[in-house]
Structure formats: C-alpha cells, structure tokens
Protein backbone atom coordinates (compact mmCIF):
# COMPACT_ATOMS: atom_id res chain seq x y z
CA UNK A 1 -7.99 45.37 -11.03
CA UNK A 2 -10.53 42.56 -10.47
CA UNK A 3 -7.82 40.01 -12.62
CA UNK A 4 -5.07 40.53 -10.24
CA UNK A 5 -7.29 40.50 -6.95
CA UNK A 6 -8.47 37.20 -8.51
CA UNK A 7 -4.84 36.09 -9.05
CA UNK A 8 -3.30 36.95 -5.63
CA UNK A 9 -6.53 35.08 -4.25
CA UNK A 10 -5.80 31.88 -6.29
CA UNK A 11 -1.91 32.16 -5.57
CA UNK A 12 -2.50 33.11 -1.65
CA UNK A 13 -5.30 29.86 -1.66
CA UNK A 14 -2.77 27.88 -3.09
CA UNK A 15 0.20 28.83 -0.64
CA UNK A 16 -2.52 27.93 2.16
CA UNK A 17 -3.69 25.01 0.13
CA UNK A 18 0.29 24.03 -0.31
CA UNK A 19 0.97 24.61 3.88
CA UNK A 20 -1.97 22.63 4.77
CA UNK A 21 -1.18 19.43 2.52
CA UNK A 22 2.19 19.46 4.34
CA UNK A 23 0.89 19.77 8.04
CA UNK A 24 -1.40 17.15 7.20
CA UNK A 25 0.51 14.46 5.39
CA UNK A 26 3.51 13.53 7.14
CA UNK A 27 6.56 13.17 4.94
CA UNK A 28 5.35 15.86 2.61
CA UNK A 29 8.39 18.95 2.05
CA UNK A 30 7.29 22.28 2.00
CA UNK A 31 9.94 23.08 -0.72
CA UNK A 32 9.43 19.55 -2.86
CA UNK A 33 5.44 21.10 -3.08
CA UNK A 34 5.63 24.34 -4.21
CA UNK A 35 8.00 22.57 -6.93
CA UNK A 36 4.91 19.43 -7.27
CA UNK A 37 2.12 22.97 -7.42
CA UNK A 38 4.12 24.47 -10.13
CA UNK A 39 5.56 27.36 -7.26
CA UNK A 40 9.23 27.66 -8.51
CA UNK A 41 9.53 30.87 -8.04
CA UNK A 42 12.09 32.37 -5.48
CA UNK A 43 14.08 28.91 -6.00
CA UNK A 44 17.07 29.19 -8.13
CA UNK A 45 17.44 25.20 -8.84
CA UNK A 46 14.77 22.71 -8.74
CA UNK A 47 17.26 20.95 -6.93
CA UNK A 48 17.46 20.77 -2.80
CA UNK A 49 19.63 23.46 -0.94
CA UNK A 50 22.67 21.23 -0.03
CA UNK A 51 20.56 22.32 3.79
CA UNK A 52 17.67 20.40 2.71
CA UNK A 53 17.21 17.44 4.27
CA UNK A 54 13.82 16.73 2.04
CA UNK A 55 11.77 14.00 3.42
CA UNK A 56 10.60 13.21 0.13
CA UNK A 57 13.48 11.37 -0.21
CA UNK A 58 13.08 9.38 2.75
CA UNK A 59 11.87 5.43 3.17
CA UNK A 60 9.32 5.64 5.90
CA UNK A 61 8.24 2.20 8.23
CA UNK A 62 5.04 2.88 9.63
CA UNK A 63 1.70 1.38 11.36
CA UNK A 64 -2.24 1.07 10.00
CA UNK A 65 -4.57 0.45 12.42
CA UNK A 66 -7.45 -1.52 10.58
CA UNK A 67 -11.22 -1.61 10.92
CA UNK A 68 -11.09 -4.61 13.62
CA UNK A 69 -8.11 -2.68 15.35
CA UNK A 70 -5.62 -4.90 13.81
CA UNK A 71 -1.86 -3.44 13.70
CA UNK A 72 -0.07 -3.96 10.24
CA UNK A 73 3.51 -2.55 9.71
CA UNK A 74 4.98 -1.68 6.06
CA UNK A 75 7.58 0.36 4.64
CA UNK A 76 7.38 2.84 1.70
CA UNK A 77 8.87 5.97 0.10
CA UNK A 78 5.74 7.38 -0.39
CA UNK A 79 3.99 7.46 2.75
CA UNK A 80 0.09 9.13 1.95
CA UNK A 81 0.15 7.29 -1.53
CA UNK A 82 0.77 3.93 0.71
CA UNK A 83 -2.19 4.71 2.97
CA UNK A 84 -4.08 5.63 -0.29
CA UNK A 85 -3.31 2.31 -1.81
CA UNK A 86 -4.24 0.60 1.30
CA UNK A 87 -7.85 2.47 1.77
CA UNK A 88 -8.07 1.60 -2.00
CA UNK A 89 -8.58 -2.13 -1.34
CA UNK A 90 -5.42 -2.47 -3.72
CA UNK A 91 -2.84 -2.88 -0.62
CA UNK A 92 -1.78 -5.67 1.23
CA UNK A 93 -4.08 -8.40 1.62
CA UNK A 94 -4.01 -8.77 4.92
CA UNK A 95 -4.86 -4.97 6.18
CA UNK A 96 -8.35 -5.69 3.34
CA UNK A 97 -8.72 -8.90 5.12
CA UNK A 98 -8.71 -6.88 8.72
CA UNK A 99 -10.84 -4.04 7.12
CA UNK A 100 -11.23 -0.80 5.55
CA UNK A 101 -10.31 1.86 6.17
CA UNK A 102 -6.97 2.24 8.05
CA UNK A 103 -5.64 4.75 9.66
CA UNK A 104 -1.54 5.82 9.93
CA UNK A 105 -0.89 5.81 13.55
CA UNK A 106 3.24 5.59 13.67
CA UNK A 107 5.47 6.26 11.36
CA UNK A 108 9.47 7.15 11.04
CA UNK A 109 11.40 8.35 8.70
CA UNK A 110 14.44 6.26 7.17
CA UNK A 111 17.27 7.30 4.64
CA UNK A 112 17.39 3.96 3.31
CA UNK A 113 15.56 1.36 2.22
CA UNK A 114 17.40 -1.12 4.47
CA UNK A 115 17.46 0.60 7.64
CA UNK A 116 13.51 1.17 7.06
CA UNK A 117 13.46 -3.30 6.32
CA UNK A 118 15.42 -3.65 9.26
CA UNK A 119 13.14 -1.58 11.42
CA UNK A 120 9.80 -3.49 10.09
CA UNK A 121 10.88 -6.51 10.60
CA UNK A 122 11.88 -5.78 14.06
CA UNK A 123 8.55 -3.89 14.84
CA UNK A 124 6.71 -7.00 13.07
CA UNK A 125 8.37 -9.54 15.96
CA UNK A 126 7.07 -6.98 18.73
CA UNK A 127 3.34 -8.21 20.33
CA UNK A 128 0.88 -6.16 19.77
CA UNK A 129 1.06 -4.73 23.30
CA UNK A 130 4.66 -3.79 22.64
CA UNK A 131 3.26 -2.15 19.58
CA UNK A 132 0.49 -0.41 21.17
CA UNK A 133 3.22 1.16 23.50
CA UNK A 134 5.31 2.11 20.70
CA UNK A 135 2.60 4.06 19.25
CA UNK A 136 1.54 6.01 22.19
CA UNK A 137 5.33 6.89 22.84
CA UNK A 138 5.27 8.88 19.58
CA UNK A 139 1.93 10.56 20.70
C-alpha cells in the first residue's frame, strides 16, 4: 500500500504544484498545464472546449520595472518566458542597460498580435507618470 500512498502523494503534489504555477504566472491555463504536466486525464481532446478561452493563446503587452526603476513596455505570447529572457540578460538591450532584474508590473491580454503592437506603441508615447498611473489602476 506504501506504492499507491506514494503515487496519490506525487499526483496530489503535482495538482498543487500545477494550481500554484497558474496563480503565479499570469497567462498560464489551468487546462493547457495539466496537458504541459502530462495530466490528460478526464479530457477527451487535447484540444480546448469550444468554452475555452485559453490564454495561452493570447499576445500579452506588458511593463518591467528595471533595477533603476526604469519602465520598459514589450509584447509577447509567452509572457513568464519573456520575463525569463529578460532576467537572463538575453532580452532587450535597453531593460540590461537599466538593470537586472525586472519585475512584471502590468500586463493585458491581447488576441492578436496587432491589437497587442497597437497597444505598446500607444503605452510607449505615454510619460512615465501616465505610466505609473496606468499601473496602479490595474492594482
């Protein structure tokens, strides 16, 4: 009986492992991880219910705030691995040339890459005051 304590352990520390990598990375779908962990089970497609409107598939704009409290706006469609790259010292120039590490401080959701351009380059024209405010709207 020890085997299948030890199994419900690892799948139960999983699940919690699985729930607590979606709280804490923003853009992350519940349903698109247990697929990612190998958890198919109980789905009868790897495919999205029609429902699903999976943020995984989503272009995100968002805001780093660097070392020197610099603001720098981007877009991606993968929103951690961005924030990753950019802790890395492998991302923009200009958020290494502000300082590591960043931190994600806004971000939206887009279903397009176009409509998440469009809202970068606005954001990018705002001063930094107007992007302070925008960031503690969100909060």
């Amino acid at each position: 009986m020890k085997w299948l304590d030890k199994i419900i352990d690892k799948f139960l520390g999983t699940e919690k492992m699985i729930k607590e990598y979606v709280n804490h990375f923003p853009g992350k779908c519940f349903i698109c991880s247990y697929h990612r962990f190998g958890f198919s089970e109980g789905f009868t497609t790897n495919k999205h219910p029609e429902d699903h409107d999976c943020l995984d598939e989503k272009w995100w704009c968002y805001l780093v705030r660097c070392k020197d409290n610099a603001l720098y706006c981007g877009i991606t469609n993968d929103l951690m691995k961005r924030v990753r790259t950019h802790n890395s010292g492998k991302g923009s120039r200009s958020v290494i040339a502000h300082g590591l590490p960043v931190h994600l401080v806004w971000y939206e959701p887009f279903n397009t890459k176009s409509e998440a351009m469009k809202e970068e380059y606005r954001i990018k024209k705002l001063s930094k005051k107007n992007k302070e405010e925008l960031i503690s709207e969100e909060s």
